[in-house]
C-alpha atoms as a PDB file:
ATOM      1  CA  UNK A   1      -9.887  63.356 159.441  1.00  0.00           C
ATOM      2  CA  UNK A   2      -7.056  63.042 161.711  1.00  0.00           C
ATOM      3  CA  UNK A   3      -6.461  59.834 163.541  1.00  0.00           C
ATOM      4  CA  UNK A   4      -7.533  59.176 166.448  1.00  0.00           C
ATOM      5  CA  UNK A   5      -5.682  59.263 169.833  1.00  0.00           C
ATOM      6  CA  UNK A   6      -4.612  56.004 171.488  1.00  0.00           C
ATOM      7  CA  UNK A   7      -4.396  56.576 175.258  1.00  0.00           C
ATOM      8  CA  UNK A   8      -3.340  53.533 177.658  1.00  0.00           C
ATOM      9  CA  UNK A   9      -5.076  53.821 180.978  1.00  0.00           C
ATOM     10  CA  UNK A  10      -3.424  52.455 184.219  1.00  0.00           C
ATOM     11  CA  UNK A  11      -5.567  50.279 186.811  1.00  0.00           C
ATOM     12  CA  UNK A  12      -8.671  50.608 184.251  1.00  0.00           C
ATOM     13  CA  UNK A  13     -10.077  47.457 186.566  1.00  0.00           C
ATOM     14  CA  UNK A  14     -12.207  49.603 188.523  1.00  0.00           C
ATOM     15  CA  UNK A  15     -12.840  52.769 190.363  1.00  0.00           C
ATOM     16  CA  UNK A  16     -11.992  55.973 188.831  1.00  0.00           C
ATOM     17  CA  UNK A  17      -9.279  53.795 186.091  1.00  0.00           C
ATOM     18  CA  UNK A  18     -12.426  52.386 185.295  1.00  0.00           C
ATOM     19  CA  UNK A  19     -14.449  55.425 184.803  1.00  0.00           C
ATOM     20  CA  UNK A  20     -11.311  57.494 182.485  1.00  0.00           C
ATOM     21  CA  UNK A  21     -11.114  54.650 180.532  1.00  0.00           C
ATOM     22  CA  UNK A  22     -14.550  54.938 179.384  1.00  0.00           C
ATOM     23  CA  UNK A  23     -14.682  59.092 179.091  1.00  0.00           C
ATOM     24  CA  UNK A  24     -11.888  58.538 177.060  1.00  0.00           C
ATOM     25  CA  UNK A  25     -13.610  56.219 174.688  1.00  0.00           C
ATOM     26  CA  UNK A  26     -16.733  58.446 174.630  1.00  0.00           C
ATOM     27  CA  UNK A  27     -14.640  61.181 173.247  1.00  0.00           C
ATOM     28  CA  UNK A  28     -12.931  58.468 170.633  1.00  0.00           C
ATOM     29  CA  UNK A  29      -9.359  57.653 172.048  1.00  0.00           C
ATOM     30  CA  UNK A  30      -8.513  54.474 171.165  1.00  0.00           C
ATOM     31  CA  UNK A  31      -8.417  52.974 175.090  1.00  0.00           C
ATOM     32  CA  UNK A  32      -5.631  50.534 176.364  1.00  0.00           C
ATOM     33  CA  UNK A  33      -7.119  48.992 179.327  1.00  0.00           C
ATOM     34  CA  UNK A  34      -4.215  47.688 181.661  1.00  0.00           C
ATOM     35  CA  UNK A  35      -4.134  47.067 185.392  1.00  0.00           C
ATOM     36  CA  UNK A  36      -2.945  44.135 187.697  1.00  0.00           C
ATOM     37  CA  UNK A  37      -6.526  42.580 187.602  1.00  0.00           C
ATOM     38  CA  UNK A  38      -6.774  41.792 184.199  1.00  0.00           C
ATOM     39  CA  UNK A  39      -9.233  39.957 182.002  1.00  0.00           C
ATOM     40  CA  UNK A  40     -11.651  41.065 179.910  1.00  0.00           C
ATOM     41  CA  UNK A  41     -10.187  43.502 177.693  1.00  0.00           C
ATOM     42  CA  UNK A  42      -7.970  44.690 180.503  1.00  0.00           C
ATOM     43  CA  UNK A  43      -4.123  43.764 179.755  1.00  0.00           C
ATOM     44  CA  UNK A  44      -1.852  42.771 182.791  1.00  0.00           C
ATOM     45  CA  UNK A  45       0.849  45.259 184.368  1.00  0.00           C
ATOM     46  CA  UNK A  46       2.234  45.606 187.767  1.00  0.00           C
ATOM     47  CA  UNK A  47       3.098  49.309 188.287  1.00  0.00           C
ATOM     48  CA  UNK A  48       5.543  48.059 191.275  1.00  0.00           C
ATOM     49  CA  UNK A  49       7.699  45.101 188.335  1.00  0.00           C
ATOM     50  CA  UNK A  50       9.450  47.146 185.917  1.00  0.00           C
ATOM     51  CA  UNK A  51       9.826  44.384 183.039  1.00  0.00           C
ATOM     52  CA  UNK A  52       5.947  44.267 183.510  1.00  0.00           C
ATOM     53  CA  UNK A  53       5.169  47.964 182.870  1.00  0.00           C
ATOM     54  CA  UNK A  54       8.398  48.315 180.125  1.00  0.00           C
ATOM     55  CA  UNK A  55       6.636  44.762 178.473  1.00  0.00           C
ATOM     56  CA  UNK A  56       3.029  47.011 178.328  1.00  0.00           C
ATOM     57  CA  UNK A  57       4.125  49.881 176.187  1.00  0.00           C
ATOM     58  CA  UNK A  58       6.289  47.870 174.025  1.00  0.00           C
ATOM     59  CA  UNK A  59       2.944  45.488 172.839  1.00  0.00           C
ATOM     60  CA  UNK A  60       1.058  49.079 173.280  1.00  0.00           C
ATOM     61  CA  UNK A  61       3.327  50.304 170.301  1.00  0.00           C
ATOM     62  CA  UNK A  62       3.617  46.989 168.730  1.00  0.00           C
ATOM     63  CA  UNK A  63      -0.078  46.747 167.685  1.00  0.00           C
ATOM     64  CA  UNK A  64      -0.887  50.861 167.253  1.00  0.00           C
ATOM     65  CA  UNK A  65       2.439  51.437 166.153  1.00  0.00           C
ATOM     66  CA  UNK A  66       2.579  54.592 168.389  1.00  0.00           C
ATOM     67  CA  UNK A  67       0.021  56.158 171.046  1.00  0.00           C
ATOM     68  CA  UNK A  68      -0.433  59.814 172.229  1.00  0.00           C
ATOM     69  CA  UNK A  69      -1.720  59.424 176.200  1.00  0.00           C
ATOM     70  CA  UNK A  70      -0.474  57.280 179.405  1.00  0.00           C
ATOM     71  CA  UNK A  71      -2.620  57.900 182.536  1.00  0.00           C
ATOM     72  CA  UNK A  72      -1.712  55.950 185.351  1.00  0.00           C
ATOM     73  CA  UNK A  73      -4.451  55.027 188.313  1.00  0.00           C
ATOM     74  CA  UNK A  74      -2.955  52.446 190.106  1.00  0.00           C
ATOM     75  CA  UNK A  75      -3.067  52.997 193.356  1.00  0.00           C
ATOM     76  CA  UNK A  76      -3.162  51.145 197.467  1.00  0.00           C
ATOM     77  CA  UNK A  77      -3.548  53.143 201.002  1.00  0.00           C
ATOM     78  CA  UNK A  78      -2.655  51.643 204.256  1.00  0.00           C
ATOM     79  CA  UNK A  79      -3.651  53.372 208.088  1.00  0.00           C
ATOM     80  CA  UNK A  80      -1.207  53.597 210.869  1.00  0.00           C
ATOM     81  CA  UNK A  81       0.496  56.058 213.600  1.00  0.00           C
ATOM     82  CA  UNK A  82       3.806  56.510 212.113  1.00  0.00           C
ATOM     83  CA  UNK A  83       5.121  55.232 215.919  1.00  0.00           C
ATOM     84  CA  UNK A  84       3.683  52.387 215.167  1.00  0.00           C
ATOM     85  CA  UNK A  85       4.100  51.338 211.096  1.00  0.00           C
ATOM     86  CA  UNK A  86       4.960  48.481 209.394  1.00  0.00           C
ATOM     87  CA  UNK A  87       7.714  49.237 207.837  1.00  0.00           C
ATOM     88  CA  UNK A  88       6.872  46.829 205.235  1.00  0.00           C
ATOM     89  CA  UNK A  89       3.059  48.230 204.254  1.00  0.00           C
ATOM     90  CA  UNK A  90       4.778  51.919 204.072  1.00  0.00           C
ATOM     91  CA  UNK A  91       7.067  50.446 201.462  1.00  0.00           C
ATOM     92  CA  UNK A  92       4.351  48.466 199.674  1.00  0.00           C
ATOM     93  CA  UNK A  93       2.242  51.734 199.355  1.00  0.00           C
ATOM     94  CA  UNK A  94       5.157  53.959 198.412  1.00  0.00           C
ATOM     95  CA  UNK A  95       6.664  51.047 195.960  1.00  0.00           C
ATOM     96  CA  UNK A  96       3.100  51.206 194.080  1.00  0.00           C
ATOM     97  CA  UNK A  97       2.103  54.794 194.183  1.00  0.00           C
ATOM     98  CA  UNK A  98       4.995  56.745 193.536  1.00  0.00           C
ATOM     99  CA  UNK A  99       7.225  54.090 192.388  1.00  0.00           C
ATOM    100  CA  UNK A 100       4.635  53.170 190.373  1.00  0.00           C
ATOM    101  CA  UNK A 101       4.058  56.410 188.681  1.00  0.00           C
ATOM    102  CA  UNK A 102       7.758  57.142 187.983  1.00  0.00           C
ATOM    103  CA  UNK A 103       8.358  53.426 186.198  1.00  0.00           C
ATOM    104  CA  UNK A 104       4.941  54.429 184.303  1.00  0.00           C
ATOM    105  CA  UNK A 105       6.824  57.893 183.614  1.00  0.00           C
ATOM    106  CA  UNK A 106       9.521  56.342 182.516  1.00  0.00           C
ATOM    107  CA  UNK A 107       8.612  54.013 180.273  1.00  0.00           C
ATOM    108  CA  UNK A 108       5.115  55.933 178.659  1.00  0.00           C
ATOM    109  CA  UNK A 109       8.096  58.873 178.749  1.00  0.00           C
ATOM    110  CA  UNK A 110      10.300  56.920 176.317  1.00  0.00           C
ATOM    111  CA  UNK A 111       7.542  55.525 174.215  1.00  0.00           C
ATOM    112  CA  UNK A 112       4.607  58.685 173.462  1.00  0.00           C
ATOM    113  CA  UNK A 113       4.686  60.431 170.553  1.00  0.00           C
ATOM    114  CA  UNK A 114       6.161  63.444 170.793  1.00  0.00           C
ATOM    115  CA  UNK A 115       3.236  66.561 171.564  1.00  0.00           C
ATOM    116  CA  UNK A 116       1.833  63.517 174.015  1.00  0.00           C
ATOM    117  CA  UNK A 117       0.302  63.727 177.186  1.00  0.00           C
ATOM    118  CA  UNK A 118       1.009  61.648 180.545  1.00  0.00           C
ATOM    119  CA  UNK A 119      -1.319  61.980 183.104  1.00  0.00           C
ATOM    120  CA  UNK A 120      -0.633  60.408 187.021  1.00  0.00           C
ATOM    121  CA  UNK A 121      -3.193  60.412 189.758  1.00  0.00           C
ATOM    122  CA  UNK A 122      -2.275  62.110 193.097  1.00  0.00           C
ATOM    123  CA  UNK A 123      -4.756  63.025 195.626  1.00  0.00           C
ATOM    124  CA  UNK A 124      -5.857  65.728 197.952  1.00  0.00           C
ATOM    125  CA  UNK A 125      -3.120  64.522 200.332  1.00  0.00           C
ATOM    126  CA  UNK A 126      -0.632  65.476 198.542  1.00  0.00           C
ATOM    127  CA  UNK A 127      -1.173  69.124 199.992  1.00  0.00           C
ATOM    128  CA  UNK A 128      -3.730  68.056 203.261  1.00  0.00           C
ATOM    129  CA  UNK A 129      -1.935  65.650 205.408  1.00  0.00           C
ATOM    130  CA  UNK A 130      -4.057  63.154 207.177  1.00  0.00           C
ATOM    131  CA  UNK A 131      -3.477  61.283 210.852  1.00  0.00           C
ATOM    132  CA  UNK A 132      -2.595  57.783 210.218  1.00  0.00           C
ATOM    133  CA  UNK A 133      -2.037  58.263 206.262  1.00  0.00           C
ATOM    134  CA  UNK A 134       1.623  58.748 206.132  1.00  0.00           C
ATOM    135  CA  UNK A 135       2.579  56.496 203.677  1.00  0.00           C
ATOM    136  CA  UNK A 136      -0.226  57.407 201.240  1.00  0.00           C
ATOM    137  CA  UNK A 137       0.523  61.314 201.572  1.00  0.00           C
ATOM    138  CA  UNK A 138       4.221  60.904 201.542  1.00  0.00           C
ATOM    139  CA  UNK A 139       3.554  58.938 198.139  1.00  0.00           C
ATOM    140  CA  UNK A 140       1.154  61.111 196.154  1.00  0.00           C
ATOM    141  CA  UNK A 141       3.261  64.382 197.528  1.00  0.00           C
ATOM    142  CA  UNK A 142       6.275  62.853 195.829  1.00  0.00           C
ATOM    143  CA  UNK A 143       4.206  62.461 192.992  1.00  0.00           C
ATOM    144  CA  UNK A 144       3.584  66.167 191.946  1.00  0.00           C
ATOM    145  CA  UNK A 145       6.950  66.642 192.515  1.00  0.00           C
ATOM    146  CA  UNK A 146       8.219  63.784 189.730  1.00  0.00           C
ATOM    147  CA  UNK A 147       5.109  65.483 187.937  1.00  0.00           C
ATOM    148  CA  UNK A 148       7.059  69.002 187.671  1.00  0.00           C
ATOM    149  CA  UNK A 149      10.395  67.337 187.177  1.00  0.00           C
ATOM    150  CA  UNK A 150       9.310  65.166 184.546  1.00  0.00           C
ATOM    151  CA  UNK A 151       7.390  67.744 182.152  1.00  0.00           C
ATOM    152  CA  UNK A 152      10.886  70.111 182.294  1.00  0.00           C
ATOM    153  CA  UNK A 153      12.333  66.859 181.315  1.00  0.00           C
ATOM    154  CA  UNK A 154      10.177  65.761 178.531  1.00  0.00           C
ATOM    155  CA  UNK A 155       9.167  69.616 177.510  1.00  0.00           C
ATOM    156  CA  UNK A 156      11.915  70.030 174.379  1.00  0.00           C
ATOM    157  CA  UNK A 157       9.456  67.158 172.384  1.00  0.00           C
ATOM    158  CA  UNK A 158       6.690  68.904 173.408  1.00  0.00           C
ATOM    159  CA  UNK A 159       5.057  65.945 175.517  1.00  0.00           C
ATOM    160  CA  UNK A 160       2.944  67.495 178.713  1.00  0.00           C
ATOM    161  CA  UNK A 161       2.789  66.127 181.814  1.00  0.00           C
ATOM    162  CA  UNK A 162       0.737  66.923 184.667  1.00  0.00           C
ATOM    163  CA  UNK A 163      -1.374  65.331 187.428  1.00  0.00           C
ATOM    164  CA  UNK A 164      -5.073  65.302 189.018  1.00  0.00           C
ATOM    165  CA  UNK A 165      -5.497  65.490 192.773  1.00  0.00           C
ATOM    166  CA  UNK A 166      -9.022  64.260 193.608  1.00  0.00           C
ATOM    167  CA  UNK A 167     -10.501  64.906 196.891  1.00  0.00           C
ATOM    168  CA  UNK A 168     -13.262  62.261 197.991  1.00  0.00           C
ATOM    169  CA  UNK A 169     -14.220  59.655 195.535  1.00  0.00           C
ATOM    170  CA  UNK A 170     -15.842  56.379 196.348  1.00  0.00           C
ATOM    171  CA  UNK A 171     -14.376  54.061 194.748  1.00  0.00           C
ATOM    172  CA  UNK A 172     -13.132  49.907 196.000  1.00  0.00           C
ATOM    173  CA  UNK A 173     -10.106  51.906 197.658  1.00  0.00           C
ATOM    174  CA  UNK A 174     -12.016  54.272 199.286  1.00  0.00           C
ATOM    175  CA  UNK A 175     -14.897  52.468 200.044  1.00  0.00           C
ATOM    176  CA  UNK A 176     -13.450  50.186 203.443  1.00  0.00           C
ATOM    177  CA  UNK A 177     -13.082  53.715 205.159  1.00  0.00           C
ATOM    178  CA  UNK A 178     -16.389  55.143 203.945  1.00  0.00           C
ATOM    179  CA  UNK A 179     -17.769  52.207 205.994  1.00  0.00           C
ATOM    180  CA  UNK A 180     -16.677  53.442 209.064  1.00  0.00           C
ATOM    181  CA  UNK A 181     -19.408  55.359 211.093  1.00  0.00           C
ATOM    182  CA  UNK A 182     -18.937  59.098 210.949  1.00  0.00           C
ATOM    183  CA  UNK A 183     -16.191  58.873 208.121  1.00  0.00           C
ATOM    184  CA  UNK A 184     -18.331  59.863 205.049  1.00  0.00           C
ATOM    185  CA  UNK A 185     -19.991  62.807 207.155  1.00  0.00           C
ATOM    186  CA  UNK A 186     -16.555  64.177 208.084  1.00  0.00           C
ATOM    187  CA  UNK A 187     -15.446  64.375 204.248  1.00  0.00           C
ATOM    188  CA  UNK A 188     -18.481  66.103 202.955  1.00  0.00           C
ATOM    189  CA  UNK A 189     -18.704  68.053 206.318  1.00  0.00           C
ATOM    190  CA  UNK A 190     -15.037  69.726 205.052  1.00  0.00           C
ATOM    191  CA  UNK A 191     -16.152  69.836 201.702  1.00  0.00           C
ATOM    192  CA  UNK A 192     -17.563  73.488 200.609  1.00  0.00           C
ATOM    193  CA  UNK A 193     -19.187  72.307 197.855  1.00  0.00           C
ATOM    194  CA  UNK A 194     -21.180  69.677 200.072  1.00  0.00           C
ATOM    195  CA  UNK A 195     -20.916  65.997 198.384  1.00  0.00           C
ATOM    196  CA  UNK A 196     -18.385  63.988 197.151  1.00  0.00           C
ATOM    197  CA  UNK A 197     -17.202  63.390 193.638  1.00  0.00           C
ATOM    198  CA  UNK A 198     -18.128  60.572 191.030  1.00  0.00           C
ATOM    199  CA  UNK A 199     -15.440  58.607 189.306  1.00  0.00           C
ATOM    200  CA  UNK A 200     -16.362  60.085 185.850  1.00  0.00           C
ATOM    201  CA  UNK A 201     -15.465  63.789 187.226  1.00  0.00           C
ATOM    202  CA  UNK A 202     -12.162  62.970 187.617  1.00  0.00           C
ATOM    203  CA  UNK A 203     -12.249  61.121 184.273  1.00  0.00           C
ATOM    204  CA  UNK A 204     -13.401  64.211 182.635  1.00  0.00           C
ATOM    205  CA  UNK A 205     -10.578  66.288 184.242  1.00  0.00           C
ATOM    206  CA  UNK A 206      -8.290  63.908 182.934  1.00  0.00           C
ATOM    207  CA  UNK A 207      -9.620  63.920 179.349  1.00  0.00           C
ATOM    208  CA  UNK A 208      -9.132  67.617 179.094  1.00  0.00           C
ATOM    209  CA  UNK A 209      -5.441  67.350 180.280  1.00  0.00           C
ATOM    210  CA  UNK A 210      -5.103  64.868 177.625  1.00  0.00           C
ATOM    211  CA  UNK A 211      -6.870  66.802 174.561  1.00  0.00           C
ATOM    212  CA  UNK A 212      -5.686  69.398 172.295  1.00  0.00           C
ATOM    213  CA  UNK A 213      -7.179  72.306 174.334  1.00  0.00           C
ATOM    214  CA  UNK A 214      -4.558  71.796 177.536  1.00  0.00           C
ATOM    215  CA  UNK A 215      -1.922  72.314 174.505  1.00  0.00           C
ATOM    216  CA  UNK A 216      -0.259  74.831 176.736  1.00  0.00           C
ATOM    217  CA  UNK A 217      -0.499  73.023 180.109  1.00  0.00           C
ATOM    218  CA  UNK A 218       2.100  70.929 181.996  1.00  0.00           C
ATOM    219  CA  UNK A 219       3.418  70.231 185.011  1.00  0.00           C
ATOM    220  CA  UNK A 220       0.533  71.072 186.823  1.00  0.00           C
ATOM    221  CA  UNK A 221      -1.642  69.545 189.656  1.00  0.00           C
ATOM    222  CA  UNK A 222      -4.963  69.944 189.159  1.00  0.00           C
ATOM    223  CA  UNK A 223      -7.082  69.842 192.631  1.00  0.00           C
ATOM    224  CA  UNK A 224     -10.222  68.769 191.801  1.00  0.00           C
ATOM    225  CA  UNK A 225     -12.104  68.171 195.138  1.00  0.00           C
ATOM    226  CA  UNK A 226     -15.103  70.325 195.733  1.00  0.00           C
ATOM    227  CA  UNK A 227     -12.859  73.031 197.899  1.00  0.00           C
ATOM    228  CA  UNK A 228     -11.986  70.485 199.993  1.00  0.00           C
ATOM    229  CA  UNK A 229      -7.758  71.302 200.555  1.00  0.00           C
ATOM    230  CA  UNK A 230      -9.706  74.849 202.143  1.00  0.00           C
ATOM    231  CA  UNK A 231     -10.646  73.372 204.960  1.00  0.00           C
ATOM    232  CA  UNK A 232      -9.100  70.461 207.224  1.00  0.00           C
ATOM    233  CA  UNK A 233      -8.550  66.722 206.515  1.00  0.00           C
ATOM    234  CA  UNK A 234     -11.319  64.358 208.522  1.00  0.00           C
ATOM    235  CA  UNK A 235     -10.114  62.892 211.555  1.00  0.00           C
ATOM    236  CA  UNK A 236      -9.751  59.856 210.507  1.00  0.00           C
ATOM    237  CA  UNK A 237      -8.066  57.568 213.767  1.00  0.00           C
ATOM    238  CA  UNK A 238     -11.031  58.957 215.869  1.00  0.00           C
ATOM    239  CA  UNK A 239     -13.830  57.558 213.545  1.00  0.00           C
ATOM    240  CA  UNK A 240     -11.709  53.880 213.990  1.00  0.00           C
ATOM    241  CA  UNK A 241     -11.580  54.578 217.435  1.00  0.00           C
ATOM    242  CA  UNK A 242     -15.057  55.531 218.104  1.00  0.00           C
ATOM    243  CA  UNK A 243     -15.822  52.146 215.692  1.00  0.00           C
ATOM    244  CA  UNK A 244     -13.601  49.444 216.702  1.00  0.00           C
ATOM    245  CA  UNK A 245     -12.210  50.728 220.216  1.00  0.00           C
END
């Protein structure tokens, strides 16, 4: 019986982390729970401190001696014109999401056995850009680009690398917006297949990226969001306005 696959999950805390971690462990990978909330099993990391995420895989490896998976879920959003944005929140949700991802890439990158799999979580706005989300779709755009570059780079020890793009998912980050009046019925409204998707769909997309049958697939983005990137992105700044004036 071969052994089984150790797979370290990023921002396992909650949401759709959360859910992965534990499709993963109902398919027997040996789960690393890590995320910057952490207790309880979970082990600490800040995606955005690079001695934090380098100090993760090295006690990864220490006590399996090797693993075969990263998949990184970290993630933060922020909402402004881009006339009128912080400079410092665009920053804090580019330093997290994309820098995030590439210090994850870098590090899992160095430390994966070779025929590994590294998996990063982008969104349907990497492709559908959204009013007020400029930050956020500037961030998970750039990361199915370091997706692409990164499997050419790692391809010659035959780890894959590749990405999931979910479309709406309630989950704590989405769930502030979903509270606004009108915002939930826009989503669905522009998704074909009518609803929204559950954590544990994305989890399952995830677990076939990281198994033996995607052997032959990386650098991909896999949109997983009901049809949603067919039709248009919800108006987002005139459910706040219609809310909050």
């Amino acid at each position: 019986m071969s052994n089984p696959k150790v797979t370290v999950v990023i921002g396992a805390a909650s949401g759709i982390g959360a859910a992965t971690a534990e499709v993963l462990k109902d398919a027997g990978h040996v789960v690393v729970r890590a995320d910057l909330q952490a207790g309880d099993g979970v082990s600490p990391v800040d995606v955005t401190d690079e001695a934090s995420v380098e100090a993760l895989f090295d006690a990864v490896v220490a006590e399996h001696g090797a693993f075969t998976g990263a998949v990184n879920c970290a993630g933060v959003s922020t909402m402004s014109p881009v006339v009128d944005h912080d400079a410092a929140e665009f920053r804090r949700t580019v330093d997290v999401c994309l820098n995030g991802t590439f210090l994850v890439l870098k590090h899992a990158g160095k430390r994966v056995a070779d025929g590994g799999s590294l998996v990063s979580l982008s969104s349907l706005n990497a492709r559908q850009p959204g009013a007020g989300l400029a930050a956020y779709c500037s961030a998970k755009a750039g990361i199915v680009m370091l997706t692409e570059v990164t499997a050419l780079e790692l391809a010659p020890r035959r780890i894959r690398v590749n990405a999931v793009s979910p479309g709406l998912v309630v989950t704590p980050l989405t769930t502030p917006a979903m509270q606004i009046p009108g915002v939930r019925d826009d989503y669905v409204e522009n998704t074909p297949l009518g609803r929204s998707g559950e954590p544990s769909e994305i989890g399952a997309a995830i677990r076939y990226l990281l198994s033996d049958d995607a052997a032959w697939v990386t650098g991909e983005n896999l949109d997983i969001n009901g049809g949603a990137h067919l039709l248009r992105y919800p108006d987002l700044p005139k459910h706040v306005m219609a809310a909050f004036g």
